[in-house]
Protein backbone atom coordinates (compact mmCIF):
# COMPACT_ATOMS: atom_id res chain seq x y z
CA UNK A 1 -21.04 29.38 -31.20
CA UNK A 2 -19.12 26.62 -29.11
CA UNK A 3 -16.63 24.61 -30.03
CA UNK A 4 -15.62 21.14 -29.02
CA UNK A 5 -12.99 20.04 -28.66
CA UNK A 6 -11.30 16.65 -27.47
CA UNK A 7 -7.79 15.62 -25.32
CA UNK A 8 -6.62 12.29 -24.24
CA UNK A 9 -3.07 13.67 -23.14
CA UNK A 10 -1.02 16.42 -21.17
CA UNK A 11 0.21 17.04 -24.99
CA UNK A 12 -3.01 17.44 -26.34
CA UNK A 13 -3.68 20.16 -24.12
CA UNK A 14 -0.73 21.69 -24.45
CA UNK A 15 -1.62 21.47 -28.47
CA UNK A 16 -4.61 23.49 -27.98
CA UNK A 17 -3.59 26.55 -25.52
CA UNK A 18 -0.47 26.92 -28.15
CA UNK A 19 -3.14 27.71 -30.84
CA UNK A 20 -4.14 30.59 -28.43
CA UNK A 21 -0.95 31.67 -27.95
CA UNK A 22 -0.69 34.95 -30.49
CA UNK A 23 -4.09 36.27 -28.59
CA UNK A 24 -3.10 35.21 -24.93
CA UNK A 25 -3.57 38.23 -23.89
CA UNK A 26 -7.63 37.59 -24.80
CA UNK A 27 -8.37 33.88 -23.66
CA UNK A 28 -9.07 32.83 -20.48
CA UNK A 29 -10.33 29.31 -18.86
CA UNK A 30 -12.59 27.83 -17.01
CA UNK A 31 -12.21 24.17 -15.48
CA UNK A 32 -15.88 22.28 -14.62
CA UNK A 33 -16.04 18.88 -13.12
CA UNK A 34 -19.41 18.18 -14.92
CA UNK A 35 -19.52 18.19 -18.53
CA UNK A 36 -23.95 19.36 -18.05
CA UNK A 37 -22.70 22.63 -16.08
CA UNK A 38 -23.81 25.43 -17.90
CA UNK A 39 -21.41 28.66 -17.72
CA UNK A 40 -23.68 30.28 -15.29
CA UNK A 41 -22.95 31.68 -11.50
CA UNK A 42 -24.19 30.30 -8.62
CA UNK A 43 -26.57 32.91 -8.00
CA UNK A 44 -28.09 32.26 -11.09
CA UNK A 45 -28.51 28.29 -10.92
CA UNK A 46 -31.95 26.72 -11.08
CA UNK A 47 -32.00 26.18 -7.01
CA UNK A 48 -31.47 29.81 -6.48
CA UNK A 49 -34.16 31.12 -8.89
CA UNK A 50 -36.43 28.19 -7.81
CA UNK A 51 -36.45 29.88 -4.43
CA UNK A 52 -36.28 33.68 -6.24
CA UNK A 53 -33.02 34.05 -3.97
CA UNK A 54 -31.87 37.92 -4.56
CA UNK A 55 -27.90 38.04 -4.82
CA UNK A 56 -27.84 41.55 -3.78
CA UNK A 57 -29.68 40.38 -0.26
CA UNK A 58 -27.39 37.40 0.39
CA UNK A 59 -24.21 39.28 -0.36
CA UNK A 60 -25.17 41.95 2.31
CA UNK A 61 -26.25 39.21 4.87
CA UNK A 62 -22.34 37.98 3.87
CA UNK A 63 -21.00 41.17 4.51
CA UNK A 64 -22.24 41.57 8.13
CA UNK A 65 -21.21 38.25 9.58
CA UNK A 66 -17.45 38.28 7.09
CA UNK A 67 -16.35 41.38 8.80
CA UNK A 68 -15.47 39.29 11.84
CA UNK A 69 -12.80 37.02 9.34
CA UNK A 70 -11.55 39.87 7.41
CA UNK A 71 -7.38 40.81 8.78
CA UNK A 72 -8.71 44.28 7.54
CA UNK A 73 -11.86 46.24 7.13
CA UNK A 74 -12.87 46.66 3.36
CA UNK A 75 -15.47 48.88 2.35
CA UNK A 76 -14.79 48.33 -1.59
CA UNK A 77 -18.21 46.38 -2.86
CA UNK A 78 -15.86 44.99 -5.65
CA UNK A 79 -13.48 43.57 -3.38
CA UNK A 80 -16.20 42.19 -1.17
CA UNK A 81 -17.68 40.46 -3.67
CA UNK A 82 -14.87 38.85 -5.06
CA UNK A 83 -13.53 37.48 -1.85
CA UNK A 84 -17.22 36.02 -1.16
CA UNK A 85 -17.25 34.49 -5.02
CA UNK A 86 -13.89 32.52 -3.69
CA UNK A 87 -15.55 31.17 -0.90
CA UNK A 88 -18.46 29.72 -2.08
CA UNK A 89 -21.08 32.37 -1.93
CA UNK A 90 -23.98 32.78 -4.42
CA UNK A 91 -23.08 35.54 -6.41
CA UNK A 92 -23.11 36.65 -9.70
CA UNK A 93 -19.36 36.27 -10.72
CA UNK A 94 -18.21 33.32 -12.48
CA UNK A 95 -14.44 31.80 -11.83
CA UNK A 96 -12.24 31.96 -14.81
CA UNK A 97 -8.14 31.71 -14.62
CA UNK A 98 -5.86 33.28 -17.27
CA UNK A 99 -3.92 30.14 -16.43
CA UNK A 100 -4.86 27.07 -18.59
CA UNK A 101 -3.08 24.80 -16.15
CA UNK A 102 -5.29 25.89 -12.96
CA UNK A 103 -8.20 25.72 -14.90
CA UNK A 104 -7.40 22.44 -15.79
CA UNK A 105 -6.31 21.49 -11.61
CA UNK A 106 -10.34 22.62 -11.40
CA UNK A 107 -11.75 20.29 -13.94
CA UNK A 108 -10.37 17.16 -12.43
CA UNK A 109 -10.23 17.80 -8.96
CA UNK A 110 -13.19 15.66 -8.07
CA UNK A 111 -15.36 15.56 -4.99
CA UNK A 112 -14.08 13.06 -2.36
CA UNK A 113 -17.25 10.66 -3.54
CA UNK A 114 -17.29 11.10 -7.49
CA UNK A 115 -17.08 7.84 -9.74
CA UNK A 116 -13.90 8.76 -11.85
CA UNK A 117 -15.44 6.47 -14.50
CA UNK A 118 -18.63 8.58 -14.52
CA UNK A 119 -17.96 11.45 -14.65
CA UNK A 120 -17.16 13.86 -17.35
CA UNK A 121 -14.93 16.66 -16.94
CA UNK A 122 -14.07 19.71 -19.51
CA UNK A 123 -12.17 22.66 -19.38
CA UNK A 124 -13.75 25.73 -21.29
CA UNK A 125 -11.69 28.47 -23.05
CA UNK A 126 -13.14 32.04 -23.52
CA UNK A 127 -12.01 34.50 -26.23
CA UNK A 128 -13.23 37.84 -26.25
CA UNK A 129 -11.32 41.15 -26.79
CA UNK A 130 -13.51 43.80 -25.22
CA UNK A 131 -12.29 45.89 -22.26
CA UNK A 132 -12.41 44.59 -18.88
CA UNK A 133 -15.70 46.48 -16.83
CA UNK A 134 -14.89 49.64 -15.60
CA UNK A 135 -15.60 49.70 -11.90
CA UNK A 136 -14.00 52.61 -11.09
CA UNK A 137 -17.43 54.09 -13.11
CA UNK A 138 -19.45 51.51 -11.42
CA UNK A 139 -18.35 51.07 -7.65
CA UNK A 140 -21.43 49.36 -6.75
CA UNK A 141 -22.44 45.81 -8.68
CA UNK A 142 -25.86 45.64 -7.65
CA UNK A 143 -26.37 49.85 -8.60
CA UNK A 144 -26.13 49.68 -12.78
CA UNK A 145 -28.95 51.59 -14.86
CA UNK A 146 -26.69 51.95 -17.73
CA UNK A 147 -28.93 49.89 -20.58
CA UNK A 148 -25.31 49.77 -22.98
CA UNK A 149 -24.18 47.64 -20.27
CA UNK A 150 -27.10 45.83 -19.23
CA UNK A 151 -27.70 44.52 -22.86
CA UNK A 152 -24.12 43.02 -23.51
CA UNK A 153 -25.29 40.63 -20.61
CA UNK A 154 -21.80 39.43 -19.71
CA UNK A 155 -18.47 41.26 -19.10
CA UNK A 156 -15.15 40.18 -17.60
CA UNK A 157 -14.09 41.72 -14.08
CA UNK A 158 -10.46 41.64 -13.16
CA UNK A 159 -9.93 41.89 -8.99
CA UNK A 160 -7.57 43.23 -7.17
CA UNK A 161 -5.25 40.47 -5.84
CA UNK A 162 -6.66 41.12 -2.47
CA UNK A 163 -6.03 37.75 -0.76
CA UNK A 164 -3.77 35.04 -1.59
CA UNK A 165 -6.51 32.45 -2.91
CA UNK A 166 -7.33 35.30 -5.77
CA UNK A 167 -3.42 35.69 -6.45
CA UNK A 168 -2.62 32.22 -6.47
CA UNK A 169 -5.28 30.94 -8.81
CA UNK A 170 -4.74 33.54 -11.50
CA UNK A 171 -8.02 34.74 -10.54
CA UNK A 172 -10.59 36.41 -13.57
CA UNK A 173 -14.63 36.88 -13.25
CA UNK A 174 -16.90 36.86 -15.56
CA UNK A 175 -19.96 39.27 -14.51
CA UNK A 176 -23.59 38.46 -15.34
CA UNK A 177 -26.70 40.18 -16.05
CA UNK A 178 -28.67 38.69 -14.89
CA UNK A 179 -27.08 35.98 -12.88
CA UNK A 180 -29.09 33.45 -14.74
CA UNK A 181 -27.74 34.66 -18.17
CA UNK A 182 -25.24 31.68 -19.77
CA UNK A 183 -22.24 32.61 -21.19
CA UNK A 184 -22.39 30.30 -24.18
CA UNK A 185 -25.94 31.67 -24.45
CA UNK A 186 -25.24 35.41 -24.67
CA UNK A 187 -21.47 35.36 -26.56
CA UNK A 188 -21.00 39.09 -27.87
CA UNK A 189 -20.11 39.45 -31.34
CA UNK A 190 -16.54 38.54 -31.69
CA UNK A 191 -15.83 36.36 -28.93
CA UNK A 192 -14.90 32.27 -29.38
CA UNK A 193 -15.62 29.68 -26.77
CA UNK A 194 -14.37 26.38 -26.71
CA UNK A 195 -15.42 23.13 -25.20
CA UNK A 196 -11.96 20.81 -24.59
CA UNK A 197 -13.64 17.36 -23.18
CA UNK A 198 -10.94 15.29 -21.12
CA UNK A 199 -11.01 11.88 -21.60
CA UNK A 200 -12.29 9.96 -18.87
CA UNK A 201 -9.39 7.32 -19.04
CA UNK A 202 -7.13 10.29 -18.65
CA UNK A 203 -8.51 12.63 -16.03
CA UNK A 204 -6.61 10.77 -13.15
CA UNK A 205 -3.35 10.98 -14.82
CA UNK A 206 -4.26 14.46 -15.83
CA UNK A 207 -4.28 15.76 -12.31
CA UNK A 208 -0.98 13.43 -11.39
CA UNK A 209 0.73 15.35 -14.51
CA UNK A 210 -0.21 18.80 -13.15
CA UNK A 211 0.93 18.40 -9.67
CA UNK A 212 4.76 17.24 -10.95
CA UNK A 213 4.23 20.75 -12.22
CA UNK A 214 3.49 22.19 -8.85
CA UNK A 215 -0.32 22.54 -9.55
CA UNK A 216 -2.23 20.90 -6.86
CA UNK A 217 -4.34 21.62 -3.82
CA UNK A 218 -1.47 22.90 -1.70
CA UNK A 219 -0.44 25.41 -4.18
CA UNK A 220 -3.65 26.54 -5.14
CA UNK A 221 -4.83 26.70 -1.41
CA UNK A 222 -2.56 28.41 0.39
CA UNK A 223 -3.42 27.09 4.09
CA UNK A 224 -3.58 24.31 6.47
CA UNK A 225 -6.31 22.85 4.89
CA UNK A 226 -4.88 23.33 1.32
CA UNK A 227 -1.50 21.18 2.74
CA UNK A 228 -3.78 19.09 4.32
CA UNK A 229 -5.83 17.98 1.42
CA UNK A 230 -2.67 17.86 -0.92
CA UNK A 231 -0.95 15.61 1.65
CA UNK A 232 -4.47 13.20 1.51
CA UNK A 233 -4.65 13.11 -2.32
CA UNK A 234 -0.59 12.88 -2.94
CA UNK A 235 -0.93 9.61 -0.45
CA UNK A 236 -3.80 7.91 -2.33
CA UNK A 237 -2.30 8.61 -5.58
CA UNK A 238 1.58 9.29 -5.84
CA UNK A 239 2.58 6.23 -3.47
């Protein structure tokens, strides 16, 4: 079961992560620019099954042509996949953060064309204190016939902080089976999620307040173009 919850101030959020502070250890966020996204991968969004797109086939296509980009060869599927998941592919991970504050820099970091007075934005928080998945028993994500796994639907995936994007954004996945499976929709026994709404009239000001606390686009992007769109957004709204 979800609950919702509302914030209209930095100190309202700050209210809410200190109730999960005892359990830190267990809750983990999520930051959505659309209050209608459901907690569901790419691979696993209507547009993807419309087509009957196979995650397994586009990550290998991925893995031919990202060779070329990698500083060093990788062979580890895990470590593959969570690189791709960073940049945009289709795949079956979902982004979460252990950090409430980058979650949060996600939820209101609009698109370059979004109607701040439209649109929604929330920030979910995930409580669940089962063991991470074991992928040193499972090396390959697409290979699992285990039926004890398959049936709990959703596990969290901790990667290797393999590139700086992963380190810097406090990186955690969420791993679905199948990629179409919700996370509010298949919530093991035990676990808590929570809906935090941000006010519209607040989500500006909400991602002013995080950068004075060094959470922006050129922290959480470590590269020209993460400088570059920090030094955009800090002119339009700091000056």
């Amino acid at each position: 079961m979800m609950q919702e919850k509302y914030i209209q101030s930095f100190e309202d959020y700050h209210r809410i992560i200190q109730e999960h502070k005892k359990d830190w250890r267990n809750w983990f966020y999520r930051g959505e620019s659309r209050i209608y996204h459901k907690l569901v991968p790419k691979a696993g969004r209507p547009h993807y099954l419309e087509k009957n797109v196979n995650d397994e086939d586009v990550f290998e296509r991925w893995i031919r042509h990202a060779v070329s980009y990698l500083e060093t060869p990788m062979e580890n599927k895990w470590d593959l996949l969570s690189i791709a998941a960073h940049h945009g592919l289709a795949t079956r991970l979902l982004d979460w953060t252990f950090n409430p504050m980058i979650a949060a820099f996600f939820a209101v970091s609009l698109p370059f064309d979004a109607d701040e007075t439209e649109t929604q934005c929330v920030i979910y928080s995930h409580y669940s204190d089962r063991p991470f998945f074991d992928i040193k028993k499972y090396p390959d994500p697409f290979n699992i016939s285990d039926k004890n796994i398959i049936n709990h639907k959703v596990f969290r995936f901790s990667p290797r902080s393999i590139v700086q994007r992963i380190m810097r954004q406090g990186a955690i996945f969420t791993i679905h089976f199948p990629p179409s499976c919700s996370l509010d929709e298949c919530l093991s026994d035990g676990d808590r999620l929570e809906k935090i709404i941000i006010d519209k009239a607040y989500q500006k000001q909400f991602s002013i307040d995080l950068s004075h606390y060094g959470i922006n686009k050129m922290s959480m992007f470590p590269d020209l173009d993460g400088l570059s769109r920090h030094i955009n957004w800090s002119s339009l709204n700091l000056y």
